[in-house]
C-alpha atoms as a PDB file:
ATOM      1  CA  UNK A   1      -1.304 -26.695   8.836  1.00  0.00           C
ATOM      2  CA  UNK A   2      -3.087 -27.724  12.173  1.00  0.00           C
ATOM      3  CA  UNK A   3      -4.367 -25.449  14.467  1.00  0.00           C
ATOM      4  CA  UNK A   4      -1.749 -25.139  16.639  1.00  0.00           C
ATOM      5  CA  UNK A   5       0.100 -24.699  13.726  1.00  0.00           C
ATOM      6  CA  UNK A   6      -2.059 -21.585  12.978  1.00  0.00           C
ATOM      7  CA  UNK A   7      -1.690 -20.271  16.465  1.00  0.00           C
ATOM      8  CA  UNK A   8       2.042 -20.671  16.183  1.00  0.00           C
ATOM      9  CA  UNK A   9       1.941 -18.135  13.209  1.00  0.00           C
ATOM     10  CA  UNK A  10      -0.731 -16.114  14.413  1.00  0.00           C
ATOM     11  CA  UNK A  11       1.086 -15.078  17.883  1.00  0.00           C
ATOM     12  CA  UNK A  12       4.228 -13.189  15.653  1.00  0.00           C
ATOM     13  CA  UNK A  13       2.342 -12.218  13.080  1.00  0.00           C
ATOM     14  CA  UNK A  14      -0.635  -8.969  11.914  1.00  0.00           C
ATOM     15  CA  UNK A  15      -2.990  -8.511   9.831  1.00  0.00           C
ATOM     16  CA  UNK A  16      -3.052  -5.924   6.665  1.00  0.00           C
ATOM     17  CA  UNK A  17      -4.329  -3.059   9.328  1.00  0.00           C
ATOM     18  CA  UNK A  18      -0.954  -3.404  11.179  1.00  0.00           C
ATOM     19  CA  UNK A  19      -3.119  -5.149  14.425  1.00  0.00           C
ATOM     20  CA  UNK A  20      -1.833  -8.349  15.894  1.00  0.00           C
ATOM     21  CA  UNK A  21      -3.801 -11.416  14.510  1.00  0.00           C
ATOM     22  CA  UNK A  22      -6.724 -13.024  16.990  1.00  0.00           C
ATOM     23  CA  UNK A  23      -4.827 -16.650  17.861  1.00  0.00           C
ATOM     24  CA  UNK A  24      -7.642 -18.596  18.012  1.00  0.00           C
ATOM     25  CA  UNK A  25      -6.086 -21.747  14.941  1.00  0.00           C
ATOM     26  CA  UNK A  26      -8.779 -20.583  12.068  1.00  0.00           C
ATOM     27  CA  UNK A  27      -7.576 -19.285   8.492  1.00  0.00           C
ATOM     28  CA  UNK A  28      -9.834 -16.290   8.156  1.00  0.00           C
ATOM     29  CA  UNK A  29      -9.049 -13.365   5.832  1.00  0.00           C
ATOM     30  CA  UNK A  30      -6.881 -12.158   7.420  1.00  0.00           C
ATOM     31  CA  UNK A  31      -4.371 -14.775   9.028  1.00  0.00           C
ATOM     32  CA  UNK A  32      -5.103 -15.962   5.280  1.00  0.00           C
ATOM     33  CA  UNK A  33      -3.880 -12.761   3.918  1.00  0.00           C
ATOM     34  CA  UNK A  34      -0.622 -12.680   6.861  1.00  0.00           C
ATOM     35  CA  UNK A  35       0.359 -16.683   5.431  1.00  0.00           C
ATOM     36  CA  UNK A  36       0.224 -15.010   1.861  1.00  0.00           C
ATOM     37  CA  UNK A  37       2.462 -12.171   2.768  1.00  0.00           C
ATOM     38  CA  UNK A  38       4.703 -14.252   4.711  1.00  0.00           C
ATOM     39  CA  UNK A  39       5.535 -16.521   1.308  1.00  0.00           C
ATOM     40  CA  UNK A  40       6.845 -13.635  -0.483  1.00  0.00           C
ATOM     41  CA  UNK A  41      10.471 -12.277   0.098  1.00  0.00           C
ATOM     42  CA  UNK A  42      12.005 -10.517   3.257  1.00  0.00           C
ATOM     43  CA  UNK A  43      12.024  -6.950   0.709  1.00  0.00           C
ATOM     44  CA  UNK A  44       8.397  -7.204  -0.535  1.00  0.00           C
ATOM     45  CA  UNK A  45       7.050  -7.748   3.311  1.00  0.00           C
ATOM     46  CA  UNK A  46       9.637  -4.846   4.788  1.00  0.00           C
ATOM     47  CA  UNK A  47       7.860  -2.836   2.114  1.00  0.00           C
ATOM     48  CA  UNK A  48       4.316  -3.621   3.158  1.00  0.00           C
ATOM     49  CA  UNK A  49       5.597  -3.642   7.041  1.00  0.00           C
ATOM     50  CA  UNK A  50       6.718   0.403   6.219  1.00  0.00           C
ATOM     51  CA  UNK A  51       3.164   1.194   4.477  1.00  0.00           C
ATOM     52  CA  UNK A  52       1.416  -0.204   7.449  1.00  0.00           C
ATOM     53  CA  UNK A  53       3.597   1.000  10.127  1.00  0.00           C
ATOM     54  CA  UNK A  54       2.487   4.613   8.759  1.00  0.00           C
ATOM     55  CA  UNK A  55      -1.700   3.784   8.727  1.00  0.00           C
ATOM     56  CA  UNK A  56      -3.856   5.960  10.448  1.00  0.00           C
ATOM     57  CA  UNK A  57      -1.058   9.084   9.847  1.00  0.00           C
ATOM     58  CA  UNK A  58      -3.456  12.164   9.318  1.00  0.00           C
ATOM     59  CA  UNK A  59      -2.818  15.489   7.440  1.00  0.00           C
ATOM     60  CA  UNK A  60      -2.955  18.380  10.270  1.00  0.00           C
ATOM     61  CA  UNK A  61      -4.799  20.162  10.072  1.00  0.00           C
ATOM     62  CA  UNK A  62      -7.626  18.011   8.038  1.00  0.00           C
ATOM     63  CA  UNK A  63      -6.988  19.225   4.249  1.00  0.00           C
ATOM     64  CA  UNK A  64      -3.810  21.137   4.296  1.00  0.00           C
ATOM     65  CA  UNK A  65      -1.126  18.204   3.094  1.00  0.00           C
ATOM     66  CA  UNK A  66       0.669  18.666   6.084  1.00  0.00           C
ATOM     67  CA  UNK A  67       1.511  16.713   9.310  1.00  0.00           C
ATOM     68  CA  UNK A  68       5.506  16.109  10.741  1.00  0.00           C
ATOM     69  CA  UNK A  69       5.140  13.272   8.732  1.00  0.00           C
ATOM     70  CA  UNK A  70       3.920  14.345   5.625  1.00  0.00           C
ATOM     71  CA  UNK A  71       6.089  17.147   5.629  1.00  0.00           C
ATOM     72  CA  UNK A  72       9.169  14.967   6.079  1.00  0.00           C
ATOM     73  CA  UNK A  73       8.126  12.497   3.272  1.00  0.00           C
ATOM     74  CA  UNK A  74       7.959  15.374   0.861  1.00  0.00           C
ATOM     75  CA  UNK A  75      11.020  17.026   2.253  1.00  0.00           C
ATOM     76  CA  UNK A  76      12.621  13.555   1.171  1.00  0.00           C
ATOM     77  CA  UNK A  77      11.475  13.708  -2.081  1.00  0.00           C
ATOM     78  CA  UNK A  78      12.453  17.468  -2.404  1.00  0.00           C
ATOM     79  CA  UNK A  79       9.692  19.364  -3.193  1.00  0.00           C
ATOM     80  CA  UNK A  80       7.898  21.680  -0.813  1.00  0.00           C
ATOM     81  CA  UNK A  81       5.450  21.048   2.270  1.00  0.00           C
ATOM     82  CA  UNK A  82       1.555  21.557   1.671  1.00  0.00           C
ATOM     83  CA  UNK A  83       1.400  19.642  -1.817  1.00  0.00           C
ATOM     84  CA  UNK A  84      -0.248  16.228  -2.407  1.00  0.00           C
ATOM     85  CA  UNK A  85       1.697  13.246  -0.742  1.00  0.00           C
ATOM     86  CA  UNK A  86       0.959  10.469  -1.831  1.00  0.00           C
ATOM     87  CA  UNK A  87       4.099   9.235  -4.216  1.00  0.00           C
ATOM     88  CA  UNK A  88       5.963  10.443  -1.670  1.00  0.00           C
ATOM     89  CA  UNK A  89       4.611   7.935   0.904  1.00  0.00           C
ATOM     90  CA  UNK A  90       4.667   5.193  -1.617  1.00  0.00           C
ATOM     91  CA  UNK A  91       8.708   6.472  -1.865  1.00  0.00           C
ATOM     92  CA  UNK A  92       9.352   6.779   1.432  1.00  0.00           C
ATOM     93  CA  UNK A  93       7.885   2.920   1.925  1.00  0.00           C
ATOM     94  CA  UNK A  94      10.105   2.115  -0.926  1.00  0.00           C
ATOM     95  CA  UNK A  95      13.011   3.596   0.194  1.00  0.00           C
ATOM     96  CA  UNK A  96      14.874   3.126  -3.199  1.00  0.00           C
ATOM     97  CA  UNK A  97      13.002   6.091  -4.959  1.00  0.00           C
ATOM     98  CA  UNK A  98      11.868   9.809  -3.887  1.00  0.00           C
ATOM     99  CA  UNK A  99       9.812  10.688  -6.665  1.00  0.00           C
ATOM    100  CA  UNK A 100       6.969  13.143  -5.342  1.00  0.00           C
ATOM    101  CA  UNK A 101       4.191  12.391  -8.328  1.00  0.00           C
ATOM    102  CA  UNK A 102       1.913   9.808  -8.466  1.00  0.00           C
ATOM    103  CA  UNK A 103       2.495   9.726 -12.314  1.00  0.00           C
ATOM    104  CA  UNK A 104       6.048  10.497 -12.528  1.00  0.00           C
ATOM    105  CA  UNK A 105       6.568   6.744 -10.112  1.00  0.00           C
ATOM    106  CA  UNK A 106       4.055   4.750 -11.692  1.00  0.00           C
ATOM    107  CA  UNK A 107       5.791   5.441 -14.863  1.00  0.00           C
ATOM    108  CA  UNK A 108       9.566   5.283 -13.614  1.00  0.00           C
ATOM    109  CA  UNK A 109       8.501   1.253 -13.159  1.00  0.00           C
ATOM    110  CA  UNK A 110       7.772  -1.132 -16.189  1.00  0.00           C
ATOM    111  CA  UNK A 111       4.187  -1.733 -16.234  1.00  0.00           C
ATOM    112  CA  UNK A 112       2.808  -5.041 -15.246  1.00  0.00           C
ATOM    113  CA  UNK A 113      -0.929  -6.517 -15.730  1.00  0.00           C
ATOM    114  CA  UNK A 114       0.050  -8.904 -12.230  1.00  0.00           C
ATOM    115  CA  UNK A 115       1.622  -7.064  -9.521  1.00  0.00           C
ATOM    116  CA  UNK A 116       2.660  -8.222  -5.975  1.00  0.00           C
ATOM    117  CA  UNK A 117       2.641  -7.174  -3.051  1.00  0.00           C
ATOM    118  CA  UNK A 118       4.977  -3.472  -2.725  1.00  0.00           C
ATOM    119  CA  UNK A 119       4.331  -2.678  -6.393  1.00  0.00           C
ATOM    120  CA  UNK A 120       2.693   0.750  -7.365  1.00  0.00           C
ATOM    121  CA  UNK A 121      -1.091   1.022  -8.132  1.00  0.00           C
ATOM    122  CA  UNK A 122      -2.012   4.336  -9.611  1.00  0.00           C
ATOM    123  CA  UNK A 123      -4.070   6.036 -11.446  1.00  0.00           C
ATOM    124  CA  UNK A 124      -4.378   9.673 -13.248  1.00  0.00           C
ATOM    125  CA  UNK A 125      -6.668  11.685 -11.943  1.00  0.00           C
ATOM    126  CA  UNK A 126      -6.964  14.434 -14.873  1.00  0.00           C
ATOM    127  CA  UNK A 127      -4.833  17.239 -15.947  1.00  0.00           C
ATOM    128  CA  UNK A 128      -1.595  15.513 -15.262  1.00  0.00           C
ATOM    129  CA  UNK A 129      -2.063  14.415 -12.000  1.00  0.00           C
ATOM    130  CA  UNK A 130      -2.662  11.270 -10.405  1.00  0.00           C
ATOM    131  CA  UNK A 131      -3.289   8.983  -7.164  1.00  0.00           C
ATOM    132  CA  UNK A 132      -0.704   6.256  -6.312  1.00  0.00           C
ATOM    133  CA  UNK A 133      -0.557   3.611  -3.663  1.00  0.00           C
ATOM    134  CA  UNK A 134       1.128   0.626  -2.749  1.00  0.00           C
ATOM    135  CA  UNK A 135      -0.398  -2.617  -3.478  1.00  0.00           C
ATOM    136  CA  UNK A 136      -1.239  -5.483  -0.621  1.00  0.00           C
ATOM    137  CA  UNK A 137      -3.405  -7.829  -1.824  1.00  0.00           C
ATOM    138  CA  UNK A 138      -4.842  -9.232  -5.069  1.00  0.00           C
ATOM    139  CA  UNK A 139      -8.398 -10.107  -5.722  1.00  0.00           C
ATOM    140  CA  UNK A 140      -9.659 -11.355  -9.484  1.00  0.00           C
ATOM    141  CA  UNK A 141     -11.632  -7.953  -9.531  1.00  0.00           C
ATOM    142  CA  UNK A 142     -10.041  -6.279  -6.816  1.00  0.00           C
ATOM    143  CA  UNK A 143      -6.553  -4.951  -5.675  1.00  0.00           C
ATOM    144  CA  UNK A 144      -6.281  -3.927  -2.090  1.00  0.00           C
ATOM    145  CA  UNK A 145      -3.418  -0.894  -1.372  1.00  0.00           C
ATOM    146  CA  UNK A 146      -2.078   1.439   1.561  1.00  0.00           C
ATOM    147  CA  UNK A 147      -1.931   4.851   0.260  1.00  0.00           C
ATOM    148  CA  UNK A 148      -1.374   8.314   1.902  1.00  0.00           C
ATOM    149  CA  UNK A 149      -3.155  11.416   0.909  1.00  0.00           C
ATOM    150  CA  UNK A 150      -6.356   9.206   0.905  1.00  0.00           C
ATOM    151  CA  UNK A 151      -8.971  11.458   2.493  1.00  0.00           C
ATOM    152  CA  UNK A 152      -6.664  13.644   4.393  1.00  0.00           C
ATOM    153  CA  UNK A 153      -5.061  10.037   5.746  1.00  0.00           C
ATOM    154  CA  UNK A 154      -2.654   6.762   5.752  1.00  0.00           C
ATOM    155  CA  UNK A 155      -5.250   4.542   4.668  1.00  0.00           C
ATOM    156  CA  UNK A 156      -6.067   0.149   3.526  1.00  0.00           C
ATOM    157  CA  UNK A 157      -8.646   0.215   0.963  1.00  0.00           C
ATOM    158  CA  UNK A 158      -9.821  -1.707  -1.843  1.00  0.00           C
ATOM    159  CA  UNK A 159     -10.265  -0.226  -5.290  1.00  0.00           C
ATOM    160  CA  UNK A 160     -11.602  -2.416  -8.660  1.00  0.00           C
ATOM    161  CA  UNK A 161      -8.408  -3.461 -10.711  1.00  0.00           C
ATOM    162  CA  UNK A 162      -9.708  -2.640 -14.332  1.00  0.00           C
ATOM    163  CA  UNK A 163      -9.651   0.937 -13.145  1.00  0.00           C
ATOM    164  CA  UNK A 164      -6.238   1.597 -12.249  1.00  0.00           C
ATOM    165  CA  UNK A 165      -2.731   0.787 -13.457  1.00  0.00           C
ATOM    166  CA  UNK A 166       0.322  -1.209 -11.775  1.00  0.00           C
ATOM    167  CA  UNK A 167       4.071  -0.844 -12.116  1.00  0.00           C
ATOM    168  CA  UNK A 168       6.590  -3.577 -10.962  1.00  0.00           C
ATOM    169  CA  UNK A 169       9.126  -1.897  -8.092  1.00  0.00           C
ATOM    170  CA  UNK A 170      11.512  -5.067  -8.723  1.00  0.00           C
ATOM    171  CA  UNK A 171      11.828  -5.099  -4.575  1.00  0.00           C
ATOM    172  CA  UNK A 172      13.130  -9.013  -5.902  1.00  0.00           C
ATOM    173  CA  UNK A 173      12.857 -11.054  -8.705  1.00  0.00           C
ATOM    174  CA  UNK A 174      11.879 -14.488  -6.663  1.00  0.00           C
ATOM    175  CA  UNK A 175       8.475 -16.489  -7.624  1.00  0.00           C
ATOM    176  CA  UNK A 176       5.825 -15.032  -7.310  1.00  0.00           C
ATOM    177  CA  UNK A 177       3.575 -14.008  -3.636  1.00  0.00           C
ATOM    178  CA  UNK A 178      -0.073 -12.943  -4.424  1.00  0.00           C
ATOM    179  CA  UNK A 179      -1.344 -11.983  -0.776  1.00  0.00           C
ATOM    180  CA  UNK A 180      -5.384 -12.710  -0.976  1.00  0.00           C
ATOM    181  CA  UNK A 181      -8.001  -9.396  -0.398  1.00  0.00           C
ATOM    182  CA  UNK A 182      -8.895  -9.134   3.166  1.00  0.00           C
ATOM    183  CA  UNK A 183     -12.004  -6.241   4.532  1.00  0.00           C
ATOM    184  CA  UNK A 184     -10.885  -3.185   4.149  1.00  0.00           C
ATOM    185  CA  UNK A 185     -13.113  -0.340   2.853  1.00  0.00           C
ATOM    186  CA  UNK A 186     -13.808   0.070  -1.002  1.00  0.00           C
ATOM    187  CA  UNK A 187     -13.054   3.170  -3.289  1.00  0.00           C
ATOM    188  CA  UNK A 188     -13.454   3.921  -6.579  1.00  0.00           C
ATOM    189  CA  UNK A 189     -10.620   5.578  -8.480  1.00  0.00           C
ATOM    190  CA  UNK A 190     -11.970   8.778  -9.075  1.00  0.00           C
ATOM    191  CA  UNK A 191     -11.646   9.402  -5.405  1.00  0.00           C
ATOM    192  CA  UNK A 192     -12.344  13.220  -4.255  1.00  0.00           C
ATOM    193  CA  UNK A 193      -9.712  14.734  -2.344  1.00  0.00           C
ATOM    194  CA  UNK A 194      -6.380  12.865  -3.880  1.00  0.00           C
ATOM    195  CA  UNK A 195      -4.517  15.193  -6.154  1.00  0.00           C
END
């Protein structure tokens, strides 16, 4: 691609955080991580386009599970207001399941060692429960996700891949569309506060 090329792109296109991309021709991160997304299928980016449209979404108050929001993605996935949210954002980006725990939709996909962008990261977090997200990019080490109910918020962060699990959503069956790991804050999976 030439530069202008790369402008072209960058003026209809944003980066993982949902923010229009600076036009200035260079493949950085994150126009690098917008040309990934872009090569996999209308489905996997609407999912990724719903996670992101939702970032900075806050529980309110701070630590109650609750928020207009919050309250209507449980609601969708019929269970009742105040309890952790996060499968039921993941659903709600989704659109095809409403499955309110972060176990119970991890395991209602088949399992898969290389997932793509709008496939399920999670993780169990002890005595049955567990932390789920939505995955957006793919390092070697790395997987990068948008989650809700990660501290109190709609968050982007990175989290090391031999620590958590992935199941396929089947959004499509075409090729394959690894989007690269752009800067976003790191977590471990052990994270205090998901539930």
């Amino acid at each position: 691609m030439t530069p202008e090329d790369v402008r072209e792109f960058q003026r209809s296109r944003v980066d993982v955080f949902g923010a229009p991309l600076a036009i200035d021709g260079a493949v950085g991160p994150l126009t690098q991580w917008a040309l990934d997304l872009f090569s996999c299928s209308p489905r996997r980016r609407a999912v990724v386009h719903r996670a992101q449209s939702a970032l900075g979404i806050t529980e309110d108050p701070p630590g109650s599970n609750r928020g207009h929001r919050i309250d209507e993605w449980l609601g969708r996935c019929h269970v009742s207001t105040g309890l952790p949210w996060c499968a039921a954002f993941a659903s709600w980006c989704l659109e095809t399941v409403a499955i309110a725990g972060a176990q119970a939709l991890g395991g209602h996909f088949p399992a898969v060692d290389s997932p793509l962008p709008g496939d399920v990261m999670w993780f169990s977090t002890g005595a049955g429960k567990g932390h789920c997200g939505l995955v957006v990019g793919l390092g070697p080490h790395e997987v990068m996700t948008i989650e809700g109910n990660c501290l109190d918020a709609v968050r982007c962060v990175r989290r090391a891949r031999d620590r958590v699990r992935f199941s396929s959503t089947g959004v499509d069956i075409q090729g394959t569309c690894p989007a690269s790991i752009a800067r976003a804050p790191f977590m471990g999976a052990a994270l205090e506060g998901t539930r």
